[in-house]
PDB file of N, CA and C in Angstrom:
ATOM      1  N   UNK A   1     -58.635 -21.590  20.860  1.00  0.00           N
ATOM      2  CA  UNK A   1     -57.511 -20.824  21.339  1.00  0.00           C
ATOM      3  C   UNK A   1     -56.365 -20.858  20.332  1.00  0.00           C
ATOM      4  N   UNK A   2     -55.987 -22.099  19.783  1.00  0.00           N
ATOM      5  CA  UNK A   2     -55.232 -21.962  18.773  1.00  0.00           C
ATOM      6  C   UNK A   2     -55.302 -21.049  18.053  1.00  0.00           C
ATOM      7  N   UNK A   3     -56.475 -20.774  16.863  1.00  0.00           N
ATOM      8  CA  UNK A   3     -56.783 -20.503  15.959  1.00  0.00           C
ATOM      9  C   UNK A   3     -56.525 -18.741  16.648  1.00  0.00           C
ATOM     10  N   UNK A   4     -57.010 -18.097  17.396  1.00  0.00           N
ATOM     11  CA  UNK A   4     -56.981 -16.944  18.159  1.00  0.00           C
ATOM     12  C   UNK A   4     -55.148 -16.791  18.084  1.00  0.00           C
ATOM     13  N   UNK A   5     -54.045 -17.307  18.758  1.00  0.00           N
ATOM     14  CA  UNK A   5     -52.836 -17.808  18.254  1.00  0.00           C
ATOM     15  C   UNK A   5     -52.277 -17.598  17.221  1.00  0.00           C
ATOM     16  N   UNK A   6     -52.995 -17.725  15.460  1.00  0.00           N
ATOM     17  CA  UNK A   6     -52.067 -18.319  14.482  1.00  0.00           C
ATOM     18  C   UNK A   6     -52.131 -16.401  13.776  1.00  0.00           C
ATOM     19  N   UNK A   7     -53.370 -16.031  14.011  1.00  0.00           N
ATOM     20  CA  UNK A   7     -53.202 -14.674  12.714  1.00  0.00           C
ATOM     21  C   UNK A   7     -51.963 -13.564  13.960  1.00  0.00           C
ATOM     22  N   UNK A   8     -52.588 -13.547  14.717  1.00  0.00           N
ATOM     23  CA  UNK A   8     -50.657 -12.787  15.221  1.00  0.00           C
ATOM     24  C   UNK A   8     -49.507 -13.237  14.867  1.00  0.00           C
ATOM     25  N   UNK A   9     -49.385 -14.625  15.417  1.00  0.00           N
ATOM     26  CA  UNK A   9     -48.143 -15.164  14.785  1.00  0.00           C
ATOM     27  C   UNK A   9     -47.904 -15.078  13.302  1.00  0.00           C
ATOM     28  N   UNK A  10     -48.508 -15.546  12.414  1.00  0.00           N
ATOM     29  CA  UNK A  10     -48.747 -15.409  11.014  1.00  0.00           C
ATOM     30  C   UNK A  10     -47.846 -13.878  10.236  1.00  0.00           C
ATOM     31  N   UNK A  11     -49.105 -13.119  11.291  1.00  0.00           N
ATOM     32  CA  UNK A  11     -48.522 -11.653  10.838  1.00  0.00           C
ATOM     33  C   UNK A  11     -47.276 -11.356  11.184  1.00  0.00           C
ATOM     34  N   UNK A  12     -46.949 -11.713  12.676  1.00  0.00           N
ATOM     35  CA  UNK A  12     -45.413 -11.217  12.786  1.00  0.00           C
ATOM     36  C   UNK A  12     -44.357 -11.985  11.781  1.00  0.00           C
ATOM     37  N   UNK A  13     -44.655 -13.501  11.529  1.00  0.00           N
ATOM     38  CA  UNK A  13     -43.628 -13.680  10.614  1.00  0.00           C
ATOM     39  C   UNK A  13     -43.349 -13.261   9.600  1.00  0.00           C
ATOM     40  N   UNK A  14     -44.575 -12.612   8.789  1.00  0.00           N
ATOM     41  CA  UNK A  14     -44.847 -11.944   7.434  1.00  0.00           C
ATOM     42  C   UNK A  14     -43.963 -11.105   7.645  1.00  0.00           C
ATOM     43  N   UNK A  15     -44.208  -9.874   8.714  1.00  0.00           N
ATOM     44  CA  UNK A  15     -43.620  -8.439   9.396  1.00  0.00           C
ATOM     45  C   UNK A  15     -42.196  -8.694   9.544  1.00  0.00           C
ATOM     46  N   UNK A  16     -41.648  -9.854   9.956  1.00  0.00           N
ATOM     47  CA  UNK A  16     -40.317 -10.233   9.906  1.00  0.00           C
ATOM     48  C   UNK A  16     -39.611 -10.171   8.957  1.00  0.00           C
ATOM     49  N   UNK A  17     -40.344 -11.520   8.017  1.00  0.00           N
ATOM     50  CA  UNK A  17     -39.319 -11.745   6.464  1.00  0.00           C
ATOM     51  C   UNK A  17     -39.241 -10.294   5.936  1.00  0.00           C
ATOM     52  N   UNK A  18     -40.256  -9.898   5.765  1.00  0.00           N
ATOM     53  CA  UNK A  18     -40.565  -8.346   4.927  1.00  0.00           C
ATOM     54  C   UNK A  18     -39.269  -7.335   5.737  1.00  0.00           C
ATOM     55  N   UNK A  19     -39.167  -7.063   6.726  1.00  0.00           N
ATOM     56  CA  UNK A  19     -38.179  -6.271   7.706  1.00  0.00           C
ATOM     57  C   UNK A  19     -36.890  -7.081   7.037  1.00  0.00           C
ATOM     58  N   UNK A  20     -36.172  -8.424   7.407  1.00  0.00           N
ATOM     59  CA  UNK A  20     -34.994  -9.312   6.735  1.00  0.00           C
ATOM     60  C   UNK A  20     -34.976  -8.759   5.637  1.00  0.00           C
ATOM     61  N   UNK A  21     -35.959  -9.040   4.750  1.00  0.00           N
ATOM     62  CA  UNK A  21     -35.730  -8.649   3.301  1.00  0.00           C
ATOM     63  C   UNK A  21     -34.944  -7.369   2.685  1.00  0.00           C
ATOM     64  N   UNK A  22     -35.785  -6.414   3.556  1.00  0.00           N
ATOM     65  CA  UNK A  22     -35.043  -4.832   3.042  1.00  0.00           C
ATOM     66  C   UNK A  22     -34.082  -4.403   3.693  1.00  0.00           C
ATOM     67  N   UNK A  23     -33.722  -5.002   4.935  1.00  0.00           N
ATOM     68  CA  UNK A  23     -32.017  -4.741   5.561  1.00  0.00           C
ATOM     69  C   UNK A  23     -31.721  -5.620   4.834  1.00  0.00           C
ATOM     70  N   UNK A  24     -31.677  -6.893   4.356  1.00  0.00           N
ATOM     71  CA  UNK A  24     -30.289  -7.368   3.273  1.00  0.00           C
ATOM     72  C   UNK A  24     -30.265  -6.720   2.407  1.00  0.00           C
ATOM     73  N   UNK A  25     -31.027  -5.827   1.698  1.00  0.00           N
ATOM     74  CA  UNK A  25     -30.940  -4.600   0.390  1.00  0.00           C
ATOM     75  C   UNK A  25     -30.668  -3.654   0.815  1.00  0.00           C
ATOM     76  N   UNK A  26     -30.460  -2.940   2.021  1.00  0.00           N
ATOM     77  CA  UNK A  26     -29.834  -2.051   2.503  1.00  0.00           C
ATOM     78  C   UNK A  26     -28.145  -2.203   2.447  1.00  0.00           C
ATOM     79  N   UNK A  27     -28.413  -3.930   3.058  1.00  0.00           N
ATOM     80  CA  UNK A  27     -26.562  -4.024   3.286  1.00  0.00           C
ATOM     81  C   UNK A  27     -26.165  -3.945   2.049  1.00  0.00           C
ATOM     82  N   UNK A  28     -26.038  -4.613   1.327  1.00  0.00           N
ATOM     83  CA  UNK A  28     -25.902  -4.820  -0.096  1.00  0.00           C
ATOM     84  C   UNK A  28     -25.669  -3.597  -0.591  1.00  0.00           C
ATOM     85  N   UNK A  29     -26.727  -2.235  -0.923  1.00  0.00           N
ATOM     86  CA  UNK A  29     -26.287  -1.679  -1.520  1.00  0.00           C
ATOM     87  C   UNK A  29     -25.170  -0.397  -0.817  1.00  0.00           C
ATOM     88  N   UNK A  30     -25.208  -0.720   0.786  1.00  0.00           N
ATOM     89  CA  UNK A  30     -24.173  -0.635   1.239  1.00  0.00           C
ATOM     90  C   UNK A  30     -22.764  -0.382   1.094  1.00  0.00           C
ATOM     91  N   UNK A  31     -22.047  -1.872   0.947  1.00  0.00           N
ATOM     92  CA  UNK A  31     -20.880  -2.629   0.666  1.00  0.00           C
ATOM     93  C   UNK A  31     -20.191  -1.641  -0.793  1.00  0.00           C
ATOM     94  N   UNK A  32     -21.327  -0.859  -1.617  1.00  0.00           N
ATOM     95  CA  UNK A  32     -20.703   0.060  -2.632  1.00  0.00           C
ATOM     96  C   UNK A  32     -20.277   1.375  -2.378  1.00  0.00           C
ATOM     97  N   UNK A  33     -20.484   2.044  -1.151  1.00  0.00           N
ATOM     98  CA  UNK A  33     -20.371   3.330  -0.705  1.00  0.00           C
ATOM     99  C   UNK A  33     -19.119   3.145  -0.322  1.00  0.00           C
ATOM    100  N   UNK A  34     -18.076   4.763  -0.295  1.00  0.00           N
ATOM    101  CA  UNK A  34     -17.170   4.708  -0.344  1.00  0.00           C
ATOM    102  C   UNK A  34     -16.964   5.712   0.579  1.00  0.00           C
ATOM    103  N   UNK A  35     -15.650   5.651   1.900  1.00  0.00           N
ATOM    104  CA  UNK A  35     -16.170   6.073   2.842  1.00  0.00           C
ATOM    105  C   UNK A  35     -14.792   6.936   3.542  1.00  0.00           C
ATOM    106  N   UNK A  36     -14.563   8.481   3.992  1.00  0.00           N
ATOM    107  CA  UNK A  36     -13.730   9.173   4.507  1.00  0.00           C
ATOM    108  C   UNK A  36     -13.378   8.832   5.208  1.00  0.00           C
ATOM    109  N   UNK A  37     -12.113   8.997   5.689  1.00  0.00           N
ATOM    110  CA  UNK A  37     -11.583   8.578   6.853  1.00  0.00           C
ATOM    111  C   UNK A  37     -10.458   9.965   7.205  1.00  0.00           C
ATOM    112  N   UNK A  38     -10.967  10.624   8.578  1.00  0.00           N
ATOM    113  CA  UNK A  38      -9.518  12.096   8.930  1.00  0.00           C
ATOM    114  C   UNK A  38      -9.499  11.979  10.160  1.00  0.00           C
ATOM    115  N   UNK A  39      -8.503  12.423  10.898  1.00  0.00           N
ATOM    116  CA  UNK A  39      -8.308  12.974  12.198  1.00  0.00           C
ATOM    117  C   UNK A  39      -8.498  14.320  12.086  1.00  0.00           C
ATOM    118  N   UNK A  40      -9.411  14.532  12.975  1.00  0.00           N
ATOM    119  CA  UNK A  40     -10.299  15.665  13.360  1.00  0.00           C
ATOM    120  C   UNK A  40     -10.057  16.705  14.529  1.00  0.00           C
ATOM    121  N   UNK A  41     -10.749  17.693  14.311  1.00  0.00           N
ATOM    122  CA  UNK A  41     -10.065  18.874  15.419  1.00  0.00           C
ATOM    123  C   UNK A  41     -11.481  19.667  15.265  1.00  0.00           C
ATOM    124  N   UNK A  42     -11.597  19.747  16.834  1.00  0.00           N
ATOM    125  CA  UNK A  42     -13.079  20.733  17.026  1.00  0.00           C
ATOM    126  C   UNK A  42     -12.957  22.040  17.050  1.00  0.00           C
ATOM    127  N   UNK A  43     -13.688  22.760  16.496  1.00  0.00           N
ATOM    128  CA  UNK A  43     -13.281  24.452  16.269  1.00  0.00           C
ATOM    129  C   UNK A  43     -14.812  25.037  16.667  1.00  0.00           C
ATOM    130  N   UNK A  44     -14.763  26.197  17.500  1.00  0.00           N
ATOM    131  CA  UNK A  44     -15.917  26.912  17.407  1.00  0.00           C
ATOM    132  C   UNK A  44     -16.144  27.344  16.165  1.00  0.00           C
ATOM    133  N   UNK A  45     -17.433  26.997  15.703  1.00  0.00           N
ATOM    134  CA  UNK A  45     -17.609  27.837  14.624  1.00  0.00           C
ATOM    135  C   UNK A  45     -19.211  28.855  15.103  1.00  0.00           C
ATOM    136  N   UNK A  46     -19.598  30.271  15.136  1.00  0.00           N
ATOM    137  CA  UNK A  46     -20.281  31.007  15.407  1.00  0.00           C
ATOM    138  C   UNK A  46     -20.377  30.710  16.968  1.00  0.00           C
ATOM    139  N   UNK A  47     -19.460  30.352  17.989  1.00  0.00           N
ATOM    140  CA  UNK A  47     -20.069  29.779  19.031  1.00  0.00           C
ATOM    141  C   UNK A  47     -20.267  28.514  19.595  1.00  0.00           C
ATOM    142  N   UNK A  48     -20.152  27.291  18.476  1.00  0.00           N
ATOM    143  CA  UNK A  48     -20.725  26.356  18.099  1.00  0.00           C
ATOM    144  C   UNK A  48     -19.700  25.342  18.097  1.00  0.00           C
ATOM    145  N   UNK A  49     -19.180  24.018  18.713  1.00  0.00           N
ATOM    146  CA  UNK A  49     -18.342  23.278  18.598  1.00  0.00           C
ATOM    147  C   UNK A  49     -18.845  22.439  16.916  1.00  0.00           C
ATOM    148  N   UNK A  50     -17.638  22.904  16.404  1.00  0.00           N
ATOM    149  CA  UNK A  50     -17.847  21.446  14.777  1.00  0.00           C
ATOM    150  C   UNK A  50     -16.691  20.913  14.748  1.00  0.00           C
ATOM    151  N   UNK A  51     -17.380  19.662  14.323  1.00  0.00           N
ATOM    152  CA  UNK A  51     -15.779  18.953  13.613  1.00  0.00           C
ATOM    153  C   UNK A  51     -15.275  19.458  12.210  1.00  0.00           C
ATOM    154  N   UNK A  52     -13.962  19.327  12.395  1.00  0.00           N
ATOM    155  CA  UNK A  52     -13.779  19.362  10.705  1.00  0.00           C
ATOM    156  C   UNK A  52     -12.315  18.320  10.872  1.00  0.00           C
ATOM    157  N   UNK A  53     -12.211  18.117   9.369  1.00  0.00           N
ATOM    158  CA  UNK A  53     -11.222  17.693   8.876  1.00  0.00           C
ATOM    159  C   UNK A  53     -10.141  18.100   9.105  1.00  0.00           C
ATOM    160  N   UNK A  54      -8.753  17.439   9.154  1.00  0.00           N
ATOM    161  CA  UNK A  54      -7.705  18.133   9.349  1.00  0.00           C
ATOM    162  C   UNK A  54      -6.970  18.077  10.667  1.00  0.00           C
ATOM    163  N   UNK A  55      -7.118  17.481  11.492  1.00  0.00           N
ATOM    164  CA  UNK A  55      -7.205  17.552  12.947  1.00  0.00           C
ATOM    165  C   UNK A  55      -5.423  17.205  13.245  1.00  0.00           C
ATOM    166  N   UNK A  56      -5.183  16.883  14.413  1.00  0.00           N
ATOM    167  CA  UNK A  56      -3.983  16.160  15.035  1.00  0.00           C
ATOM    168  C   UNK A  56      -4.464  14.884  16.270  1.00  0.00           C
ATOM    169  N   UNK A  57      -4.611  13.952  16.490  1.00  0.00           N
ATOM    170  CA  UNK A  57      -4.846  13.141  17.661  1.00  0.00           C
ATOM    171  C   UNK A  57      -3.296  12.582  18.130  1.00  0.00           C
ATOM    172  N   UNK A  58      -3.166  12.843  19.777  1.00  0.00           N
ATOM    173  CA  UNK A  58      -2.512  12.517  20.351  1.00  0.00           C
ATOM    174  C   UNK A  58      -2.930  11.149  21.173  1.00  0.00           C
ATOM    175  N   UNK A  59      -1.614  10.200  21.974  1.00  0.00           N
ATOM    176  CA  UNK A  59      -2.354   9.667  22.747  1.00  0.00           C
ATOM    177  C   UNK A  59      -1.157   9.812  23.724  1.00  0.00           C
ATOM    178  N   UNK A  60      -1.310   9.634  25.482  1.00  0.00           N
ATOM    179  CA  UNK A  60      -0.461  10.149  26.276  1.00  0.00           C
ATOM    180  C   UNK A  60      -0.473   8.652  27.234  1.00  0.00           C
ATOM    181  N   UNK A  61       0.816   8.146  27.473  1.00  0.00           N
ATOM    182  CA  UNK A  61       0.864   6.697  27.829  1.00  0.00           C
ATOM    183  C   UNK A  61       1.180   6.890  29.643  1.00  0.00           C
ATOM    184  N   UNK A  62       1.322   6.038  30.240  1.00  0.00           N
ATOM    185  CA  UNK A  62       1.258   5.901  31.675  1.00  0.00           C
ATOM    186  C   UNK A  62       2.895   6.501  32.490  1.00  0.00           C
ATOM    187  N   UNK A  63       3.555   6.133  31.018  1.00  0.00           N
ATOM    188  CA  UNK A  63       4.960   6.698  31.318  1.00  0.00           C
ATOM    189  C   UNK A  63       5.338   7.881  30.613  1.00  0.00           C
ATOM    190  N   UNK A  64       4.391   8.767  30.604  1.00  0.00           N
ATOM    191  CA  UNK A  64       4.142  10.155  29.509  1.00  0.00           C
ATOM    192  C   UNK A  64       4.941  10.163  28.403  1.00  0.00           C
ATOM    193  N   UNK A  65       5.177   8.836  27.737  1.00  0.00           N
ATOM    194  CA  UNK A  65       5.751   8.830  26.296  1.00  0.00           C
ATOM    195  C   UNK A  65       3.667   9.705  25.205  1.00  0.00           C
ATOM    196  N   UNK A  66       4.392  10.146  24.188  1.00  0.00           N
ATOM    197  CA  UNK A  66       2.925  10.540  24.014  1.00  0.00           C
ATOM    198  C   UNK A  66       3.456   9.707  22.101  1.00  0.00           C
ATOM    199  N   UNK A  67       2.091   9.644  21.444  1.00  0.00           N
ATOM    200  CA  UNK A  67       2.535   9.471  19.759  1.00  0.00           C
ATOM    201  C   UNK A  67       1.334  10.833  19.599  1.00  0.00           C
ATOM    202  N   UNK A  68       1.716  11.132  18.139  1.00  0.00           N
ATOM    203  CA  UNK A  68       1.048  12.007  17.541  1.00  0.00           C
ATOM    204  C   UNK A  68       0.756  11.838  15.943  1.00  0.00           C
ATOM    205  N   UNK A  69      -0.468  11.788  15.809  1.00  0.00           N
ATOM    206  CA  UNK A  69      -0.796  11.659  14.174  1.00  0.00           C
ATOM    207  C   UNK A  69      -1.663  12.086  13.722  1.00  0.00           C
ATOM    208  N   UNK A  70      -1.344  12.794  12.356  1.00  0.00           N
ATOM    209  CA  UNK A  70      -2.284  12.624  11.538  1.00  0.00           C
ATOM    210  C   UNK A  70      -2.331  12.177  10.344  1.00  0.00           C
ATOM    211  N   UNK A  71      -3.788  12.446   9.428  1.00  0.00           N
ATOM    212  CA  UNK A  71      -3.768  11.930   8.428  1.00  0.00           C
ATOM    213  C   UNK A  71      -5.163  11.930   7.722  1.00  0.00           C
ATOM    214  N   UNK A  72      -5.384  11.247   6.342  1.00  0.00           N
ATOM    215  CA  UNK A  72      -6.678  11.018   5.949  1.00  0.00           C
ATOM    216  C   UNK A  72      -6.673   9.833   4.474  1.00  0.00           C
ATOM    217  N   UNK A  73      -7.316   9.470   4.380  1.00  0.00           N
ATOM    218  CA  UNK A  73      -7.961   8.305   3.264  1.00  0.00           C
ATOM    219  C   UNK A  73      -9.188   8.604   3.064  1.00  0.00           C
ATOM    220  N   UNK A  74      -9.000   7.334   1.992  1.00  0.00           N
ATOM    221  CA  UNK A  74     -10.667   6.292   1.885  1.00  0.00           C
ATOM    222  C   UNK A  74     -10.530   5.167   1.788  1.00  0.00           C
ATOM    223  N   UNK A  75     -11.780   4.768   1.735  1.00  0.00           N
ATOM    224  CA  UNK A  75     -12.012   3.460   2.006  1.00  0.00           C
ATOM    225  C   UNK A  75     -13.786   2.612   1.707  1.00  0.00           C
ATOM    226  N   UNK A  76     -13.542   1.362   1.081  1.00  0.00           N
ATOM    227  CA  UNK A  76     -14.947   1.129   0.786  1.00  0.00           C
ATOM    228  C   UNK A  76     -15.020   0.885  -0.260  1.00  0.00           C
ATOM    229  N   UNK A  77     -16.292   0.218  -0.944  1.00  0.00           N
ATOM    230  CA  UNK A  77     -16.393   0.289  -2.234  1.00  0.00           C
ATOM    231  C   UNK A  77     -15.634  -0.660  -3.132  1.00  0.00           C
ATOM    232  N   UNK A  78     -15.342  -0.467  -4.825  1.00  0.00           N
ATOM    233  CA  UNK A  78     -14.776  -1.294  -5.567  1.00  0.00           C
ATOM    234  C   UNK A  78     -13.265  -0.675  -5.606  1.00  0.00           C
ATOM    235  N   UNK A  79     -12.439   0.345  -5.113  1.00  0.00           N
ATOM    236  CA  UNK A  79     -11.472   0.811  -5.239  1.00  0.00           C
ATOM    237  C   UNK A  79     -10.741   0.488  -4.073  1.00  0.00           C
ATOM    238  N   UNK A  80      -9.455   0.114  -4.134  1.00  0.00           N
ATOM    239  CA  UNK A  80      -8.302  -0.086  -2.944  1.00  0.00           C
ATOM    240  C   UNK A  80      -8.407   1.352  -1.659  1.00  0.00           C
ATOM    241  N   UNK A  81      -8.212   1.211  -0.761  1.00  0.00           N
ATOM    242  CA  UNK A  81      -8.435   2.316   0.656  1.00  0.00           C
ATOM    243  C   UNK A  81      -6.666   3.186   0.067  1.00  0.00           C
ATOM    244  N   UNK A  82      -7.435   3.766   0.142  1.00  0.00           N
ATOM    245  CA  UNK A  82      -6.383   5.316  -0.299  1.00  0.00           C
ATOM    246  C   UNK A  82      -5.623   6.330   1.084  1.00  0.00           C
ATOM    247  N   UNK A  83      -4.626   7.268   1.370  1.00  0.00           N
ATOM    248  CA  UNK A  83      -4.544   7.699   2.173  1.00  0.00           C
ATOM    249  C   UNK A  83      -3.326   7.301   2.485  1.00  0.00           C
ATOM    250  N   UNK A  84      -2.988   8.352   4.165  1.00  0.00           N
ATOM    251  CA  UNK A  84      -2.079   8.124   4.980  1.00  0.00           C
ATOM    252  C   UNK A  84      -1.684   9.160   5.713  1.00  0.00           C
ATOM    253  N   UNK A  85      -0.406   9.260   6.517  1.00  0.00           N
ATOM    254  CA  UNK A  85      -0.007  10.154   7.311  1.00  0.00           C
ATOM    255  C   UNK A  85       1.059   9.848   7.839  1.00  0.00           C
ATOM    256  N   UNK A  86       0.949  10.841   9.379  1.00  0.00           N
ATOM    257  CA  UNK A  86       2.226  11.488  10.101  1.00  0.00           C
ATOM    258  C   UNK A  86       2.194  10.460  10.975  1.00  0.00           C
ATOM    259  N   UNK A  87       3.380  10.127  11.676  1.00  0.00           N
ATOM    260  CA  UNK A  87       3.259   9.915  13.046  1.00  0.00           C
ATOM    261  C   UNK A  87       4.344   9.859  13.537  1.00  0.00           C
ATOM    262  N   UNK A  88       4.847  10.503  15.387  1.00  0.00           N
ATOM    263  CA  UNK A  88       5.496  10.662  15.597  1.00  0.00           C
ATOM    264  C   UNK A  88       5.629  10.375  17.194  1.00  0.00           C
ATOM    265  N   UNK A  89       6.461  10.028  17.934  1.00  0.00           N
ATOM    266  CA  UNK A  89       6.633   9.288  19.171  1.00  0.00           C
ATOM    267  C   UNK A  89       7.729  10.724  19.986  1.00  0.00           C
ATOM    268  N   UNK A  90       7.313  10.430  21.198  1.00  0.00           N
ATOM    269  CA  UNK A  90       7.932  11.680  21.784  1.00  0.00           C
ATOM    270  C   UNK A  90       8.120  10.833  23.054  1.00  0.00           C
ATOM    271  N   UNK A  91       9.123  11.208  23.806  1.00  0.00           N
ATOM    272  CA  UNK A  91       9.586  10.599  25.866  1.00  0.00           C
ATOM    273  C   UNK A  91       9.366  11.450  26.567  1.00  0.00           C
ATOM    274  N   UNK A  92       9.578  11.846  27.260  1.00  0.00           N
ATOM    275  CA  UNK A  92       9.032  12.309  28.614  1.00  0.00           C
ATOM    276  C   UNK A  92      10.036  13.228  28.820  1.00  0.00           C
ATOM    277  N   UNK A  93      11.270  12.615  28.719  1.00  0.00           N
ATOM    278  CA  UNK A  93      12.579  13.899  28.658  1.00  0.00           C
ATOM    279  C   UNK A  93      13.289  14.366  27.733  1.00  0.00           C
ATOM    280  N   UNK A  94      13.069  13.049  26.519  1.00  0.00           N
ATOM    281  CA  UNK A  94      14.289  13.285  25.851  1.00  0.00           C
ATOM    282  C   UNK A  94      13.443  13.685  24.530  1.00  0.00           C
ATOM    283  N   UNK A  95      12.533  14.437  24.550  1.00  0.00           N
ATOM    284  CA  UNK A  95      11.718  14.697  23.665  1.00  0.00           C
ATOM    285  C   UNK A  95      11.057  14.172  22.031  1.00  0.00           C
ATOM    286  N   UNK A  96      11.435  14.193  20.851  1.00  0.00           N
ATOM    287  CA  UNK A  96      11.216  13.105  19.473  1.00  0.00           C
ATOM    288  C   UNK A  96      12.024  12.447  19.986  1.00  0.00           C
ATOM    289  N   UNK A  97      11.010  11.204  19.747  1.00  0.00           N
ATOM    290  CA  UNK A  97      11.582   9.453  19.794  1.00  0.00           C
ATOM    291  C   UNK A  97      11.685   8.403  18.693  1.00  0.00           C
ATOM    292  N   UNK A  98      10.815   9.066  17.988  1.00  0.00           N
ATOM    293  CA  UNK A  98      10.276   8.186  16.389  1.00  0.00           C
ATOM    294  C   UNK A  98       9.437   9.251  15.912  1.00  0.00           C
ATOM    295  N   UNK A  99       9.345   8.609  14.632  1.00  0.00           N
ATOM    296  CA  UNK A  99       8.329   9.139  13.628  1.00  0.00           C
ATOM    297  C   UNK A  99       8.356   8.409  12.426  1.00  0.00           C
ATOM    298  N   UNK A 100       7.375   9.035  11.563  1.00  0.00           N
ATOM    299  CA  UNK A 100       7.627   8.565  10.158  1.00  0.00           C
ATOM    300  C   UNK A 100       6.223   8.542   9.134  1.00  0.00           C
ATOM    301  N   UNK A 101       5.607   7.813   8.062  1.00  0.00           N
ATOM    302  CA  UNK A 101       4.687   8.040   7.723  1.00  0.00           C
ATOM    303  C   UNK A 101       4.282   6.956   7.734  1.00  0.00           C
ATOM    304  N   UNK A 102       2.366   7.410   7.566  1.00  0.00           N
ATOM    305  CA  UNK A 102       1.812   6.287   7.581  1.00  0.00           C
ATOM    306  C   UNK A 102       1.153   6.436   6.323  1.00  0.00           C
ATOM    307  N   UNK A 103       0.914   4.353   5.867  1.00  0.00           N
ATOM    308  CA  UNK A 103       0.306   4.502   4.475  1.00  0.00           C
ATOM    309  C   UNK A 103      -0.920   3.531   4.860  1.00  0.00           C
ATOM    310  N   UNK A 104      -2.027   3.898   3.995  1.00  0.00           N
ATOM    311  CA  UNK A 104      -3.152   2.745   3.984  1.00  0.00           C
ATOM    312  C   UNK A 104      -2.926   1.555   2.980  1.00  0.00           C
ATOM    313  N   UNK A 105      -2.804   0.677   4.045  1.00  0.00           N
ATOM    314  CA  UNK A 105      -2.584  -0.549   2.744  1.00  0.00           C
ATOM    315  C   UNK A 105      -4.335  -1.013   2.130  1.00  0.00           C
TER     316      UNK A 105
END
């Protein structure tokens, strides 16, 4: 019964290391890709919801203060994260509350 036991096991560990092996060479060559970053806005295109670049995101709080921003970078890779943007704070009555820009450190 053992012996019946060892070539499955055997194989799955083989099937394992081999699987470990090529996701750590995946991550790895990973960590060099360099990577967009936008606030986005959905547009029909032919019919068709797409994203694109360029967008505005709001967010609307419990006391209908709302902020609003946008923006875009990068990020990743051997180079510092690049980018930045808008942002701006609004009240409920008394309409702009703040604003100002944002930078990627």
């Amino acid at each position: 019964m053992k012996s019946r036991l060892r070539v499955p096991l055997v194989s799955s560990l083989a099937l394992l290391l081999t699987l470990a092996r090529g996701s750590a060479i995946c991550n790895v060559s990973a960590v060099a890709k360099t990577y967009r970053w936008d606030t986005t806005s959905v547009r029909p295109v032919m019919g068709v919801p797409t994203i694109t670049a360029g967008g505005n995101d709001f967010a609307l709080a419990v006391d209908s203060t709302t902020i609003h921003i946008r923006g875009t970078g990068t990020f990743g890779g051997t180079a510092p994260p690049t980018g930045g943007g808008i942002w701006e704070t609004a009240g409920p009555q008394a309409g702009k509350s703040g604003g100002g820009i944002l930078r990627t450190l």
